[in-house]
C-alpha atoms as a PDB file:
ATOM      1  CA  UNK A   1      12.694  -8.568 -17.186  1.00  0.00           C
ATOM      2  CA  UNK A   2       9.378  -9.669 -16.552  1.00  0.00           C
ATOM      3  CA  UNK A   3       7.443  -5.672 -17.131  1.00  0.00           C
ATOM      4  CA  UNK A   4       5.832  -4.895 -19.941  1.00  0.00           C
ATOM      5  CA  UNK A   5       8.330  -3.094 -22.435  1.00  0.00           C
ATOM      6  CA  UNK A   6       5.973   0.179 -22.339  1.00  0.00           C
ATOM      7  CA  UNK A   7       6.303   0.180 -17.909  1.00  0.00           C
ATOM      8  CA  UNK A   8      10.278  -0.950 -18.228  1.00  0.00           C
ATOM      9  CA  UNK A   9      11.008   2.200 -20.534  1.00  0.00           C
ATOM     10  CA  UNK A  10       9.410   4.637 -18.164  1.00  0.00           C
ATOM     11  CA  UNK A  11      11.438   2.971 -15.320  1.00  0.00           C
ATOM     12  CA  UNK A  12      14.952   3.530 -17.040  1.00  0.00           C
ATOM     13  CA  UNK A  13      14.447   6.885 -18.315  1.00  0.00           C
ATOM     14  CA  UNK A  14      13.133   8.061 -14.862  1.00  0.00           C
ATOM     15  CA  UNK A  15      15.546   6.369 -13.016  1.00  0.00           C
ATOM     16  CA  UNK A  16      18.309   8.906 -11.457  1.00  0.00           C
ATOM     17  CA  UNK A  17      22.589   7.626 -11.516  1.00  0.00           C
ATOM     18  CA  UNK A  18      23.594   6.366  -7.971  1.00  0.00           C
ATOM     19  CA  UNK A  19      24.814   9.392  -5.578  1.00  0.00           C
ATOM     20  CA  UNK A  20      28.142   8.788  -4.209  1.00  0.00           C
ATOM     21  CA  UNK A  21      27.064  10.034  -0.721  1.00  0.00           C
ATOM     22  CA  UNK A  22      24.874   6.665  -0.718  1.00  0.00           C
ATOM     23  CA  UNK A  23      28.417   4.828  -0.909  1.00  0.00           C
ATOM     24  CA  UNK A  24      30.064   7.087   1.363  1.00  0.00           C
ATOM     25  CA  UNK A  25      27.916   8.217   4.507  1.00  0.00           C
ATOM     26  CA  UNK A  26      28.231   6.318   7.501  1.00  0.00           C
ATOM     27  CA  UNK A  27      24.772   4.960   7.970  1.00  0.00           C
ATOM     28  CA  UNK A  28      24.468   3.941  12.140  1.00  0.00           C
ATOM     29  CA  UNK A  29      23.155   0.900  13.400  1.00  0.00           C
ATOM     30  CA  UNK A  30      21.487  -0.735  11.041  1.00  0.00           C
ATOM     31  CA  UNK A  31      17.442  -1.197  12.258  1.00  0.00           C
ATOM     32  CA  UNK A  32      17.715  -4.929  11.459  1.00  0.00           C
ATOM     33  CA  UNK A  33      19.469  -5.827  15.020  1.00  0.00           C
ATOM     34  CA  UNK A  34      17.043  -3.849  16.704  1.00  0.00           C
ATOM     35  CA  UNK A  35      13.623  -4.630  14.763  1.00  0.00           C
ATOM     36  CA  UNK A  36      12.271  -7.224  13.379  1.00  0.00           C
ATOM     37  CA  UNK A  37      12.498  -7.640   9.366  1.00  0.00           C
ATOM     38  CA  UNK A  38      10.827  -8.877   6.528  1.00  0.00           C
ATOM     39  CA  UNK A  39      12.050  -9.462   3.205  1.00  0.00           C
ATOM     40  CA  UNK A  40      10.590 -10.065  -0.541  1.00  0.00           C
ATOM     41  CA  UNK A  41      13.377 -11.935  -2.581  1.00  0.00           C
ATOM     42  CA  UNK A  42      12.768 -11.748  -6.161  1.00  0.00           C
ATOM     43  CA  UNK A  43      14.186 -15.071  -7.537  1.00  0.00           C
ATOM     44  CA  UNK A  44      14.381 -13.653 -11.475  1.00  0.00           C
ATOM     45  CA  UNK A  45      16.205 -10.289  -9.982  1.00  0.00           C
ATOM     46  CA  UNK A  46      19.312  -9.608 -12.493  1.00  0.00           C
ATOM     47  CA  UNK A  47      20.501  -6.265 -10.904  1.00  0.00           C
ATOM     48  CA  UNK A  48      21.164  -7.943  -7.269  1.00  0.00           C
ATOM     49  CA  UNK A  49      21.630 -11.869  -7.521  1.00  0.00           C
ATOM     50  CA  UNK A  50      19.063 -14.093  -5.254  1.00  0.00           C
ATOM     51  CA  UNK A  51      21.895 -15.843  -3.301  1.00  0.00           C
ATOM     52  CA  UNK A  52      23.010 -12.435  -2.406  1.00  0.00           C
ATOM     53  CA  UNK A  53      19.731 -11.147  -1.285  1.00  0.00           C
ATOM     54  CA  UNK A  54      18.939 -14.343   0.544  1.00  0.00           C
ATOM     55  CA  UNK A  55      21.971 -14.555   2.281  1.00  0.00           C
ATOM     56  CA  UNK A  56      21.383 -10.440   3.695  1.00  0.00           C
ATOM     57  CA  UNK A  57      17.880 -11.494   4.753  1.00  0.00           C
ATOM     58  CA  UNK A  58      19.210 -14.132   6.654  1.00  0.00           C
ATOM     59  CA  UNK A  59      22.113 -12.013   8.283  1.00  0.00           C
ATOM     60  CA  UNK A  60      19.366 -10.200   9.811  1.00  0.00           C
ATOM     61  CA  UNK A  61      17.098 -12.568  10.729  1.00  0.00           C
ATOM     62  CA  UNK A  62      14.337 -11.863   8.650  1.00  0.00           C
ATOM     63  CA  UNK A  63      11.205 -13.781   7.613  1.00  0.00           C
ATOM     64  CA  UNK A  64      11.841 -14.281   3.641  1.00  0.00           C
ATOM     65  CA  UNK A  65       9.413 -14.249   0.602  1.00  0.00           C
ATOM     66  CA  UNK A  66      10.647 -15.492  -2.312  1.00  0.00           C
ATOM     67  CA  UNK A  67       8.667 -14.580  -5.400  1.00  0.00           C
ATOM     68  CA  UNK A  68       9.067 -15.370  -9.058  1.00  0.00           C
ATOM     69  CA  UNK A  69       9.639 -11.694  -9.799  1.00  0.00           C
ATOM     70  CA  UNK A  70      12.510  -9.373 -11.070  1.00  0.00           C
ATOM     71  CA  UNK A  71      14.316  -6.615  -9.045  1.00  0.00           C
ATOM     72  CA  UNK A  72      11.123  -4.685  -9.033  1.00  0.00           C
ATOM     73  CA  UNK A  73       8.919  -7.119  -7.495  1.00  0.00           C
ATOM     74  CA  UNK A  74       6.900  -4.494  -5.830  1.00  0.00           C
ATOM     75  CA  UNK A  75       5.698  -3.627  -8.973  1.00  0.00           C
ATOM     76  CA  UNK A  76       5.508  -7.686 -11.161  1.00  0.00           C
ATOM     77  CA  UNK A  77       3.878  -8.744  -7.994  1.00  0.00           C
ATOM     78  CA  UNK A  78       2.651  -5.815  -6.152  1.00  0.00           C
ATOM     79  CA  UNK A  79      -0.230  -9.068  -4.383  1.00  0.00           C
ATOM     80  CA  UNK A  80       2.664 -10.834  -3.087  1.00  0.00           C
ATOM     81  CA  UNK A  81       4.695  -7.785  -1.480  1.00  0.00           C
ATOM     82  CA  UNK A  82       1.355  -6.556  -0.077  1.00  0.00           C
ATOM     83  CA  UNK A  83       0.977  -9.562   1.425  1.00  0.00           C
ATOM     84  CA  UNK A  84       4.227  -9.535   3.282  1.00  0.00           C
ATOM     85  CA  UNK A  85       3.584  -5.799   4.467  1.00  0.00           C
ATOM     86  CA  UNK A  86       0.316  -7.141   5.782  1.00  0.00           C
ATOM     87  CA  UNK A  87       2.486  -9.925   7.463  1.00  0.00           C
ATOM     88  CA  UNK A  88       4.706  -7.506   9.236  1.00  0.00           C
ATOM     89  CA  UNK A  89       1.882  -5.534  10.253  1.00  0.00           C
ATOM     90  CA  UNK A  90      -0.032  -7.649  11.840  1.00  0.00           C
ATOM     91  CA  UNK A  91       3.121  -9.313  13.572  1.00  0.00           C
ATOM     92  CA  UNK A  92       4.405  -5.739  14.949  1.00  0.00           C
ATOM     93  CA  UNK A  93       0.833  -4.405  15.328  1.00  0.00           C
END
């Protein structure tokens, strides 16, 4: 939603299943209690819903974006993520 149809169908067939390891492994502790986070929050996302995502990025304290974008808002609005990383750079820096 929100790519153009020629991008989207180079996304899905590329796109590799889920491994069940990434369900499985114990991960640690997660970086989020330790360093500080940023998050992009695409508000048009259909794969994970907004109200989930926000209320993550809250858990862990981080400073939220929210974008009109889709799940892939790196790539419908690769300005506004850049800004962000710029954010956290220049807070961490």
């Amino acid at each position: 939603n929100g790519l153009p149809l020629a991008e989207a169908k180079v996304l899905a067939s590329t796109q590799e299943p889920l491994s069940t390891i990434a369900l499985s492994q114990p991960s640690g502790v997660p970086a989020w209690k330790t360093i500080p986070s940023w998050a992009v929050v695409g508000t048009a996302d259909h794969v994970i819903p907004p109200a989930v995502q926000l209320a993550m990025a809250r858990h862990a304290h981080a400073h939220i974006t929210e974008v009109k974008a889709p799940h892939l808002s790196m790539i419908a609005a690769p300005g506004v993520v850049t800004q962000v990383i710029l954010k956290a750079v220049h807070a961490t820096g």
